[in-house]
N, C-alpha and C. Protein backbone atom coordinates (compact mmCIF):
# COMPACT_ATOMS: atom_id res chain seq x y z
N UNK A 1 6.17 -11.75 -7.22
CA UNK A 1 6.18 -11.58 -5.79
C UNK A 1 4.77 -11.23 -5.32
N UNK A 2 4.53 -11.85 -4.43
CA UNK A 2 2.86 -11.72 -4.02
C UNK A 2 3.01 -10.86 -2.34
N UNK A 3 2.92 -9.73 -2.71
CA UNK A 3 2.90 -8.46 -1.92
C UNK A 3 1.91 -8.81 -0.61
N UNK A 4 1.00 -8.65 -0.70
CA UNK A 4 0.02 -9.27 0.18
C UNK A 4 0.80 -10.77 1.37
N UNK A 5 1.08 -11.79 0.78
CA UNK A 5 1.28 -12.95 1.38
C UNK A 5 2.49 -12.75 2.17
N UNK A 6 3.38 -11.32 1.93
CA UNK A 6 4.56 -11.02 2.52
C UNK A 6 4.45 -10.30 3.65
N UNK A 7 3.29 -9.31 3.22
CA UNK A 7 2.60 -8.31 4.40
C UNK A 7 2.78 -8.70 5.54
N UNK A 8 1.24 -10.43 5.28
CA UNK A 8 0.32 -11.12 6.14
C UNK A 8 1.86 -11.69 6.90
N UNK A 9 3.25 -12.12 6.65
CA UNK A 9 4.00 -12.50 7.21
C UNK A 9 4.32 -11.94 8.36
N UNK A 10 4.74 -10.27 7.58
CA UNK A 10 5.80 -9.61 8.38
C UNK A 10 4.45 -8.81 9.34
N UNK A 11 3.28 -8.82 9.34
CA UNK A 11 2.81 -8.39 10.19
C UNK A 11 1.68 -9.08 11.20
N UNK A 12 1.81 -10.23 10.71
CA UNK A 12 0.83 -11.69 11.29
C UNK A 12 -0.63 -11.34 11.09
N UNK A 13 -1.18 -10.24 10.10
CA UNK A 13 -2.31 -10.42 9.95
C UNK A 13 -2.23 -11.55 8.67
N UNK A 14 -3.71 -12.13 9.51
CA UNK A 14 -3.72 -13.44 8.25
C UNK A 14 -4.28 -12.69 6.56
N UNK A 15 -3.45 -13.77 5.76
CA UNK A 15 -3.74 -13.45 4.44
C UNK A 15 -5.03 -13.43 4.21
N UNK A 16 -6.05 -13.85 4.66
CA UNK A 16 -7.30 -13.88 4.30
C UNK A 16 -8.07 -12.39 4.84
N UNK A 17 -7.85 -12.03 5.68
CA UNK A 17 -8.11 -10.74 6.30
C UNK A 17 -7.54 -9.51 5.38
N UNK A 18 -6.46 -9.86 4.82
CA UNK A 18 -5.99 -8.84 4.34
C UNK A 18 -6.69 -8.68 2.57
N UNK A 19 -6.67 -9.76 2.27
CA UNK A 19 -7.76 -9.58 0.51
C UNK A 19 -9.18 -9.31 1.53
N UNK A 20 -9.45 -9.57 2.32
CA UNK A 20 -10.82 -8.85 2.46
C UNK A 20 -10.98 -7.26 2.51
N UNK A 21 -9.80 -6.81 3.41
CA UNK A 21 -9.51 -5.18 3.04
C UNK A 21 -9.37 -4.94 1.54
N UNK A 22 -8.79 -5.86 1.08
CA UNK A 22 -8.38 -5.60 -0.42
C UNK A 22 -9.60 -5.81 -1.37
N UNK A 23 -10.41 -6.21 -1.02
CA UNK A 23 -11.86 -6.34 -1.44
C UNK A 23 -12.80 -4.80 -1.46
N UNK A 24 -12.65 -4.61 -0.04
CA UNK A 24 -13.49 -3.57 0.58
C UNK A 24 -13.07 -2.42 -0.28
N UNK A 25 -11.76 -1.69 -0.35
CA UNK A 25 -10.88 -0.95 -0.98
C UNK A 25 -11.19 -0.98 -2.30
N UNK A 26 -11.65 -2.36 -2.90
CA UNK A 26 -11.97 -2.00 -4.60
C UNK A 26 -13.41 -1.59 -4.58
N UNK A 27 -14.38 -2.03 -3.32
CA UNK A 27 -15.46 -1.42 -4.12
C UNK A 27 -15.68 -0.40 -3.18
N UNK A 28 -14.64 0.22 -2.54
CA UNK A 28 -14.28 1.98 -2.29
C UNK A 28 -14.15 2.76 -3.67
N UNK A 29 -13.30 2.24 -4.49
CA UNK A 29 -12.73 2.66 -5.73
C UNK A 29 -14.03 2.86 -6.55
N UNK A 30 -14.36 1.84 -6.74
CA UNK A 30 -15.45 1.41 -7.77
C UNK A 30 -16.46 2.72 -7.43
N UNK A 31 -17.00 2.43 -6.51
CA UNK A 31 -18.02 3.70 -5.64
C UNK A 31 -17.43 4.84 -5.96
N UNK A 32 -16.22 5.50 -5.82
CA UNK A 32 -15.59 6.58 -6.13
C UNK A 32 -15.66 7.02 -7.60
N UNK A 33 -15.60 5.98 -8.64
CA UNK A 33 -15.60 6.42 -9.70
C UNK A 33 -17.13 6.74 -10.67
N UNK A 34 -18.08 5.79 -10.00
CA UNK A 34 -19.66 5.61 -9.96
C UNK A 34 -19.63 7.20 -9.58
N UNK A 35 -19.36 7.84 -8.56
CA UNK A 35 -19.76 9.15 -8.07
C UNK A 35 -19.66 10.40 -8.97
N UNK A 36 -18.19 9.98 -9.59
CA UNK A 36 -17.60 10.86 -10.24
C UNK A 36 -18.30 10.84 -11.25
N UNK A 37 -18.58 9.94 -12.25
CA UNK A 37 -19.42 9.57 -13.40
C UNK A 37 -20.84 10.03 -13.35
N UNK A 38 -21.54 10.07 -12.05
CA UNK A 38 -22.93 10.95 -11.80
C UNK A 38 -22.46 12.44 -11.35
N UNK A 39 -21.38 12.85 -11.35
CA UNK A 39 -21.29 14.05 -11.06
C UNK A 39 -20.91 14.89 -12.43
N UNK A 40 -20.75 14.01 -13.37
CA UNK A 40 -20.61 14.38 -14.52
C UNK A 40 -18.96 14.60 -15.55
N UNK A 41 -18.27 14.07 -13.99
CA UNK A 41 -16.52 14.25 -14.32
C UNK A 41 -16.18 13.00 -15.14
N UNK A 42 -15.02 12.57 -15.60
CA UNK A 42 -14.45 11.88 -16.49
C UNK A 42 -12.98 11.47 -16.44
N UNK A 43 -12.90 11.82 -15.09
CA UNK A 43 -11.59 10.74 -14.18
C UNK A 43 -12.16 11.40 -12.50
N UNK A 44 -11.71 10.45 -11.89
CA UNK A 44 -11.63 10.06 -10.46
C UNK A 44 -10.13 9.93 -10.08
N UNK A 45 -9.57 10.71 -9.08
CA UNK A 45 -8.79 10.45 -8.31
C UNK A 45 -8.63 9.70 -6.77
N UNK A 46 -8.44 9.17 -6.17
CA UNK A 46 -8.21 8.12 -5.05
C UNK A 46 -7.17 7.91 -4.31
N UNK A 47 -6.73 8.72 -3.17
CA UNK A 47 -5.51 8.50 -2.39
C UNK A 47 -5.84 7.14 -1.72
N UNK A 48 -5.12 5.72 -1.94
CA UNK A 48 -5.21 4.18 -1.67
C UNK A 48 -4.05 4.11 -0.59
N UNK A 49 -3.70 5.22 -0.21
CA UNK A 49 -2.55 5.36 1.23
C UNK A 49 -1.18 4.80 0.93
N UNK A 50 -0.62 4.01 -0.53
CA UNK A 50 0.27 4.40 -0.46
C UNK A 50 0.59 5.20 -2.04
N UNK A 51 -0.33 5.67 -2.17
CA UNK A 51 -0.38 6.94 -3.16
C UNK A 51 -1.48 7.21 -4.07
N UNK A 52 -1.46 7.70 -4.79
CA UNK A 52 -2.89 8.41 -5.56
C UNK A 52 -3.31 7.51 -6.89
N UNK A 53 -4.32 6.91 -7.04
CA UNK A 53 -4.56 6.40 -8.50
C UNK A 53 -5.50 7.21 -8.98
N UNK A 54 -5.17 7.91 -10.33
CA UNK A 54 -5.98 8.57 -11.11
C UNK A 54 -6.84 7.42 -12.10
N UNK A 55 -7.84 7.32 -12.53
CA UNK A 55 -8.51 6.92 -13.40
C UNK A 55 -9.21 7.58 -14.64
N UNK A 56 -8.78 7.36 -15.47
CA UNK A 56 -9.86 8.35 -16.18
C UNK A 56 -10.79 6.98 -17.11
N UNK A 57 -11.99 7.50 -17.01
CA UNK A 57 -12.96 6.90 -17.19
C UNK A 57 -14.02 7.85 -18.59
N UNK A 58 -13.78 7.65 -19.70
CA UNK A 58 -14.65 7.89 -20.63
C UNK A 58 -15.72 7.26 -21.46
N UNK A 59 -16.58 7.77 -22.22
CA UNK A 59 -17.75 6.49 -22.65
C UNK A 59 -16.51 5.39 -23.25
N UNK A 60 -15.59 5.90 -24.26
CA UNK A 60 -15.00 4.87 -25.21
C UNK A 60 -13.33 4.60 -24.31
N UNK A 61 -13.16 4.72 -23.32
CA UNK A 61 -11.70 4.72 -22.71
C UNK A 61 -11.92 4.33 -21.25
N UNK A 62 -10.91 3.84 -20.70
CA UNK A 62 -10.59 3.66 -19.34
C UNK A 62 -8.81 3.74 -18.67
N UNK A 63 -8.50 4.43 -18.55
CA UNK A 63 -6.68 4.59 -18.14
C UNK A 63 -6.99 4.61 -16.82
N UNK A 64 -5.21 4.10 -16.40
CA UNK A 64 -5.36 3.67 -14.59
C UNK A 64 -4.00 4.72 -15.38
N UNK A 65 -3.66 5.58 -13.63
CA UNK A 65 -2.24 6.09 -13.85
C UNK A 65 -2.32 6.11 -11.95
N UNK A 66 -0.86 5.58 -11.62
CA UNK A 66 -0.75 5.62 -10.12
C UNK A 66 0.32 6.59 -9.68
N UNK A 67 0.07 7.73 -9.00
CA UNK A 67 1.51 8.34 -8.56
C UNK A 67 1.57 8.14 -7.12
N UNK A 68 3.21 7.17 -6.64
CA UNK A 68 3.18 6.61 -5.63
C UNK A 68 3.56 8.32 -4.43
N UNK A 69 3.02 7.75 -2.94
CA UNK A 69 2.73 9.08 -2.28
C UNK A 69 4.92 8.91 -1.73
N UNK A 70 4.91 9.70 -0.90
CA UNK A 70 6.37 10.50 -0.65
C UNK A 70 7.05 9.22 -0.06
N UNK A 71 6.48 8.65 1.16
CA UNK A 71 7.00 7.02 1.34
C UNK A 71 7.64 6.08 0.92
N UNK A 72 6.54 5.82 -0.59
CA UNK A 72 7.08 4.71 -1.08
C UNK A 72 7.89 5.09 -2.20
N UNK A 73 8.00 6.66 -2.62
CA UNK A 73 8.74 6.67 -2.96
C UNK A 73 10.23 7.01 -2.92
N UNK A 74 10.40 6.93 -1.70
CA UNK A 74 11.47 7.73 -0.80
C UNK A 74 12.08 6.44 -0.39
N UNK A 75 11.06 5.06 -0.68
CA UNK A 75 11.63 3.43 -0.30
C UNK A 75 12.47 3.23 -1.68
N UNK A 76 11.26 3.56 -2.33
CA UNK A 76 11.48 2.85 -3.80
C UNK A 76 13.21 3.66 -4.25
N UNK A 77 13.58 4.93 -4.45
CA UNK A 77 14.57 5.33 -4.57
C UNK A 77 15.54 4.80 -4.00
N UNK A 78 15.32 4.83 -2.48
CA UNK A 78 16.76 3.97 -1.56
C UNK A 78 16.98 2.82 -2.14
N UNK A 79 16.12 2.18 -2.73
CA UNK A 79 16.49 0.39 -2.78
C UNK A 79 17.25 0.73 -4.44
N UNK A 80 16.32 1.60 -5.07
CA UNK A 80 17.31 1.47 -6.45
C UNK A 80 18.78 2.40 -6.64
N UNK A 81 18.67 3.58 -5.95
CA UNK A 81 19.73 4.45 -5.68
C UNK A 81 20.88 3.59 -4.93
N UNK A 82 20.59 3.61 -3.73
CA UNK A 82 21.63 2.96 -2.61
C UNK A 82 21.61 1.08 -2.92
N UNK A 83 20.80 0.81 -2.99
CA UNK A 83 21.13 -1.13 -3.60
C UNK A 83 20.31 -1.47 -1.85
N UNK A 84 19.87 -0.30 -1.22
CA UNK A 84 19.24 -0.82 0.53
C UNK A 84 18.15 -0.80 0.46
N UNK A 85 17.43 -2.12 1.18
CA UNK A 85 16.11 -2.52 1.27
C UNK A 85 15.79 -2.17 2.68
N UNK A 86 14.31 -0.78 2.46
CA UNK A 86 14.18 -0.12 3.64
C UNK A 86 13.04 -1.58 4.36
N UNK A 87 12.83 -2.42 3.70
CA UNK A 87 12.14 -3.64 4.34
C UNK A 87 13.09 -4.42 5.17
N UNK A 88 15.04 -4.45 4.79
CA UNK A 88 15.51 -5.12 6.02
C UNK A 88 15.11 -4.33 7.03
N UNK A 89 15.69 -2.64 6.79
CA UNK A 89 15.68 -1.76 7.89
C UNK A 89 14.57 -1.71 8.81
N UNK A 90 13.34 -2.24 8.22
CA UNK A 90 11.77 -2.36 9.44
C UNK A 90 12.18 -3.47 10.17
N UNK A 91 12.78 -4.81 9.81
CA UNK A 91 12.86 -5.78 10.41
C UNK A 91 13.84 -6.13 11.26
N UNK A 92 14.94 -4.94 10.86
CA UNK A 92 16.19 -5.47 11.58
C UNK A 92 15.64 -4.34 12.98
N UNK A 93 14.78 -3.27 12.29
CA UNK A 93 14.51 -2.60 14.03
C UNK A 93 13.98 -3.26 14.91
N UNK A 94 12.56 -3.55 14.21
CA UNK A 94 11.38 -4.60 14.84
C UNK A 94 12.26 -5.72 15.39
N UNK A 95 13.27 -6.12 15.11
CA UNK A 95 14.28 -7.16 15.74
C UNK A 95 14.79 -6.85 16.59
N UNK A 96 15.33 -5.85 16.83
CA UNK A 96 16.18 -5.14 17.82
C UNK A 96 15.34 -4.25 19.53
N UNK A 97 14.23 -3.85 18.52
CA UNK A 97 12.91 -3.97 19.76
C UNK A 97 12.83 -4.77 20.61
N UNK A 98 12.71 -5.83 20.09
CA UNK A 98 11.76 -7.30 20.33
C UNK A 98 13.04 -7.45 21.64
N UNK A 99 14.11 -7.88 21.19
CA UNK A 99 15.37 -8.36 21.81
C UNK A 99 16.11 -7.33 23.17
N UNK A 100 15.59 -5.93 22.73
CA UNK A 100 15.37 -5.13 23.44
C UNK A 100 14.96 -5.13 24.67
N UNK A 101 13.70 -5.50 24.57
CA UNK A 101 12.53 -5.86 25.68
C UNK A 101 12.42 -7.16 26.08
N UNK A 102 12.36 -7.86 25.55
CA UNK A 102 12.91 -9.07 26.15
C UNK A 102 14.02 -9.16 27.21
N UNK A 103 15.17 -8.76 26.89
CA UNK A 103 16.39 -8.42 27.85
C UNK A 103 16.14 -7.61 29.07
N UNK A 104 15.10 -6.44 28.74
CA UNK A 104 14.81 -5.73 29.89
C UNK A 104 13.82 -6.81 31.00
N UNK A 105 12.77 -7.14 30.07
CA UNK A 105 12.04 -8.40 30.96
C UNK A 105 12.82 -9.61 31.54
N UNK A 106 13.79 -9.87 31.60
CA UNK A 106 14.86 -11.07 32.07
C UNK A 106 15.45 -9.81 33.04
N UNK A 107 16.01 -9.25 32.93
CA UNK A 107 16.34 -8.46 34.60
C UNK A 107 15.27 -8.18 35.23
């Protein structure tokens, strides 16, 4: 599933705009861990907004570890707990908005 190309759907920013954030964001990261490495530390942490990636970065090692922030994991539980996808629930609102206002604009 290509996360990104689903985004660019459900939110009409174009896919190309969005790997350019996704660009910018890695050499946020990259820079973050460069810092850490002249500061003399040996992992970097990074809140990426939808949760924290730790890195640890040694002369002979490199580990990624991601702990997702309260959101996604409060999505991620509903969809595996309950079997409900909090992605209908954005769309069926954003639907109900839309149809909402529309109706008010026709009176």
């Amino acid at each position: 599933m290509d996360a990104v190309e689903r985004v660019s759907k459900l939110t009409t920013v174009p896919k190309e705009e969005l790997d350019r954030l996704i660009e910018v964001f890695s050499h946020v990261i990259s820079d973050a861990v460069l810092c850490s490495r002249l500061d003399g530390l040996d992992s970097t942490e990074v809140d990426i907004g939808l949760g924290t990636l730790r890195i640890l970065h040694t002369d002979d090692e490199l580990r990624f570890r991601f702990a997702p922030g309260a959101k996604l994991q409060e999505g991620i539980v509903t969809s595996v707990k309950d079997g409900h996808s909090t992605l209908e629930f954005e769309v069926e609102g954003a639907l109900k908005s839309r149809l909402l206002h529309t109706y008010k604009d026709l009176l």
